[in-house]
Protein backbone atom coordinates (compact mmCIF):
# COMPACT_ATOMS: atom_id res chain seq x y z
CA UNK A 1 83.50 79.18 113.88
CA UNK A 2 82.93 83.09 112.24
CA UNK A 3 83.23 83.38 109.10
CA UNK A 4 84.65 86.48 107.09
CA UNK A 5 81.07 87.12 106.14
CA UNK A 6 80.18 86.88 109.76
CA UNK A 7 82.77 88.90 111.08
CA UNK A 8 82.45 91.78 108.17
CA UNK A 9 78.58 91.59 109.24
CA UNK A 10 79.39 92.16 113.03
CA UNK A 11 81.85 95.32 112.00
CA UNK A 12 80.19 96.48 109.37
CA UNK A 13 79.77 100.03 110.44
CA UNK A 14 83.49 99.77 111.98
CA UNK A 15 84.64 98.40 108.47
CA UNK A 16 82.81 101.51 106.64
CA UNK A 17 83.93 104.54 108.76
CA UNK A 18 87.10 103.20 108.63
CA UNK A 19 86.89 102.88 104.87
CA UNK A 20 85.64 106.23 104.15
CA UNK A 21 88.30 107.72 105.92
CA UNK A 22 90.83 106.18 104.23
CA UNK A 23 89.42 107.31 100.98
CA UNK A 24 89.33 110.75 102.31
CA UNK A 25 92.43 110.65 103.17
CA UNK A 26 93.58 110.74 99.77
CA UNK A 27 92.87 113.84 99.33
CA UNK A 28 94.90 116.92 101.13
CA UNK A 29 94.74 117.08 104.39
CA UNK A 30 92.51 120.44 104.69
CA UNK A 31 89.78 119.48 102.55
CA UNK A 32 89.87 115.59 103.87
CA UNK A 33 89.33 117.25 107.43
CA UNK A 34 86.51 119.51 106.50
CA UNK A 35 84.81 116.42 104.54
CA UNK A 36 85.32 114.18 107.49
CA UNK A 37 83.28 116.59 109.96
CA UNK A 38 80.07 115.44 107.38
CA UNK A 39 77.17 117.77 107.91
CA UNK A 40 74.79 118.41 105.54
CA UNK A 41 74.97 116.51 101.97
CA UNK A 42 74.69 119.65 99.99
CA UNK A 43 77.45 121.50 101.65
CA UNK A 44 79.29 118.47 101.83
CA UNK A 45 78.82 116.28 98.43
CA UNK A 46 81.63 114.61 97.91
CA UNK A 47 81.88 112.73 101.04
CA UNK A 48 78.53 112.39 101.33
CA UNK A 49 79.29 110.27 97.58
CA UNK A 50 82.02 108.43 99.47
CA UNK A 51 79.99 107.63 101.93
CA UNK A 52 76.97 106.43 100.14
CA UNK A 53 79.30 104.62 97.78
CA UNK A 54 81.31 102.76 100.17
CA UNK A 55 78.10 101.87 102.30
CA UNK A 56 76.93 100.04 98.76
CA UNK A 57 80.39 98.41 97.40
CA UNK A 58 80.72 96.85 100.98
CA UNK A 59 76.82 95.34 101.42
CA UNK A 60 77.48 94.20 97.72
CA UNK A 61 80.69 92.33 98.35
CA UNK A 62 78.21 90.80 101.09
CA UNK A 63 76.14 89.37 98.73
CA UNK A 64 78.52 88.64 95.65
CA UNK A 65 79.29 85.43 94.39
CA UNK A 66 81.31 85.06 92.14
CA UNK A 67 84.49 87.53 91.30
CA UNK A 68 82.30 89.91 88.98
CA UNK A 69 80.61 92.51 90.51
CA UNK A 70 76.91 93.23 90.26
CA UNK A 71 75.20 96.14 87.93
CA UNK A 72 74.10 97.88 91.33
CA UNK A 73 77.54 98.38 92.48
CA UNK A 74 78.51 99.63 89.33
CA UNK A 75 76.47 102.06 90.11
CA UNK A 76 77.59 103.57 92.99
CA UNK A 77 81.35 102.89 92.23
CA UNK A 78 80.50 104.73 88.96
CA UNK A 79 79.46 107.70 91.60
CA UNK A 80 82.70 107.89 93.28
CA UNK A 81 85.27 107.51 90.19
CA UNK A 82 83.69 110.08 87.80
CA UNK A 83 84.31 112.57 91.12
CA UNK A 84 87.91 111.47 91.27
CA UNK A 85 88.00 111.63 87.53
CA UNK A 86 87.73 114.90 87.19
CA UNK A 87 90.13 115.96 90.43
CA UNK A 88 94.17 116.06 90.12
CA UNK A 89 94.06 112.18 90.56
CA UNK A 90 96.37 110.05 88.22
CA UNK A 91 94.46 106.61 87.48
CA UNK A 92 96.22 104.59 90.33
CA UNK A 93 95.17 107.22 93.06
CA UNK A 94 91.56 107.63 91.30
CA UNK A 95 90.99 103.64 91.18
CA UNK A 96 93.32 102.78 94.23
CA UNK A 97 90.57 103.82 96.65
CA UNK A 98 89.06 100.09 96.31
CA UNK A 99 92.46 98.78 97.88
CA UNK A 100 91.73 100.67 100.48
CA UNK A 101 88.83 98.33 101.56
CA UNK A 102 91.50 95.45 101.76
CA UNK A 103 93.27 97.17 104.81
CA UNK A 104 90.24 98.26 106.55
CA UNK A 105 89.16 94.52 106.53
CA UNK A 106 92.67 93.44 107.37
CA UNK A 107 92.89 95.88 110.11
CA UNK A 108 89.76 95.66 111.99
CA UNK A 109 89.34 92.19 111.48
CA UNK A 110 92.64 90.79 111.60
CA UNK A 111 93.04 89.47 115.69
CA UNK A 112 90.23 87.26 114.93
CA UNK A 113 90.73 85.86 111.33
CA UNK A 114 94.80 85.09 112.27
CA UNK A 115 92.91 82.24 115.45
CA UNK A 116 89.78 81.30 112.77
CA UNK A 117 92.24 79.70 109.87
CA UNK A 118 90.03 82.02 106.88
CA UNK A 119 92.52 82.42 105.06
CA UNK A 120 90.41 80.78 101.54
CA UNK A 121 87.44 83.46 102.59
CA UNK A 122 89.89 85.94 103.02
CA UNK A 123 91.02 85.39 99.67
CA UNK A 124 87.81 85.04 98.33
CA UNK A 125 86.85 88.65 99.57
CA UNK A 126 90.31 89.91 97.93
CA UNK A 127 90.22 88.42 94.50
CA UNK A 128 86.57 89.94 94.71
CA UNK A 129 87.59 93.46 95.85
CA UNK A 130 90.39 93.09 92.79
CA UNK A 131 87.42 92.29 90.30
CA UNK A 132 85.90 95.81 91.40
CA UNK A 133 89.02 97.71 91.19
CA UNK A 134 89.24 96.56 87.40
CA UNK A 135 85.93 97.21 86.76
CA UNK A 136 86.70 101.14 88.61
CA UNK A 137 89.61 101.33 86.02
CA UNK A 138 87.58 100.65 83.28
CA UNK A 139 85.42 103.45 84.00
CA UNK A 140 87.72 105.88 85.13
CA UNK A 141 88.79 105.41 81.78
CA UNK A 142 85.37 105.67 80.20
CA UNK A 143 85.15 109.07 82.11
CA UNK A 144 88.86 110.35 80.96
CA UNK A 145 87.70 109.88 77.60
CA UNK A 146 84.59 111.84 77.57
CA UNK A 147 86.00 114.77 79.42
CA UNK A 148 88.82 114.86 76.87
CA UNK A 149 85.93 115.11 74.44
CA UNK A 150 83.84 117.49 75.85
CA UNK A 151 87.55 119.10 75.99
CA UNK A 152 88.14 118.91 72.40
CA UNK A 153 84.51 119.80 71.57
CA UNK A 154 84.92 122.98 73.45
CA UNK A 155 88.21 123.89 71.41
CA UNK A 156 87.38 123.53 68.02
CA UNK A 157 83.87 125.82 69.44
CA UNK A 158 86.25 128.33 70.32
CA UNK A 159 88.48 128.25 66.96
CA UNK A 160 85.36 128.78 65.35
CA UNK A 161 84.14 131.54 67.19
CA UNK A 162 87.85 132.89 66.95
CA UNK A 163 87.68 132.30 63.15
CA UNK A 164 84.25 134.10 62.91
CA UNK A 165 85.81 137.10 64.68
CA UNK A 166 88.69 136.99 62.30
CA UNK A 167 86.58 137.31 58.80
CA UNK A 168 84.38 140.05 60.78
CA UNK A 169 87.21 141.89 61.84
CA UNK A 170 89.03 141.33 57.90
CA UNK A 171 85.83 142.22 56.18
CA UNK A 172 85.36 145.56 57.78
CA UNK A 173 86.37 148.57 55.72
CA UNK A 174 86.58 146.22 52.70
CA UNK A 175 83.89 146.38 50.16
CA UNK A 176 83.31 144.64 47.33
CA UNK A 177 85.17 143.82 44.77
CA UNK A 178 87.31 146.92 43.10
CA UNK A 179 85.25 148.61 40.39
């Protein structure tokens, strides 16, 4: 009898393209085409990321025990959300790209699970894929706050540059004090 883990090892690459382009999907249309075409990672970054990153969250979930993910695919998911972090995403369509994995599985794999009786694995692989997307809303989070930072950083810069001007601009013409 397969197992998931079997059957996710036979379709990897199936699993993966599939994957990819439903996270590229979430983006408009135009740019999801152009990033689908792939070509060369430095005209192409962001779905070169994708790519990369959903190569790395689906070999971990390979190897994962338990329902916390690893450090290394942290990593890469850590990649992915601080590029969706700073697009026009709200949280749920930054994070909901790990969901995503759940229907590729379903989808490629499901003629053969529905005759193999997997349904525990299954689960297993789900309640794991739900550990990851709390850990990717955690640090889309993490990355929200320290853009609005660098945001508020670069405001009170600009007040004082504006104030600066201001005294400059007051002092001219004005000497000292009236004799």
């Amino acid at each position: 009898m397969d197992t998931v883990k079997e059957l996710m090892a036979a379709n990897r690459e199936a699993i993966v393209k599939y994957w990819h382009d439903l996270v590229l999907d979430t983006y408009p249309e135009e740019t999801a085409k152009l990033w689908k075409k792939g070509g060369d990672p430095m005209q192409n970054p962001v779905a070169h990321r994708v790519r990369q990153g959903v190569s790395a969250v689906f070999d971990s979930l390979m190897t994962q025990a338990g329902t916390e993910p690893g450090e290394e695919v942290l990593t890469f998911l850590d990649e992915i959300i601080r590029v969706r972090a700073v697009q026009n995403f709200s949280p749920s369509g930054a994070v909901g790209f790990i969901f995503l994995l759940k229907k590729a599985v379903r989808e490629i794999l499901w003629p053969r699970l529905s005759t193999k009786g997997a349904w525990a694995e299954l689960l297993a692989l789900e309640s794991r894929i739900d550990g990851l997307a709390l850990a990717c809303l955690d640090m889309y989070a993490k990355c929200r706050e320290t853009l609005y930072g660098i945001k508020v950083e670069e405001l009170k810069k600009q007040q004082h540059m504006l104030l600066r001007r201001a005294q400059l601009i007051v002092g001219i013409g004005e000497g000292g004090p009236a004799e």
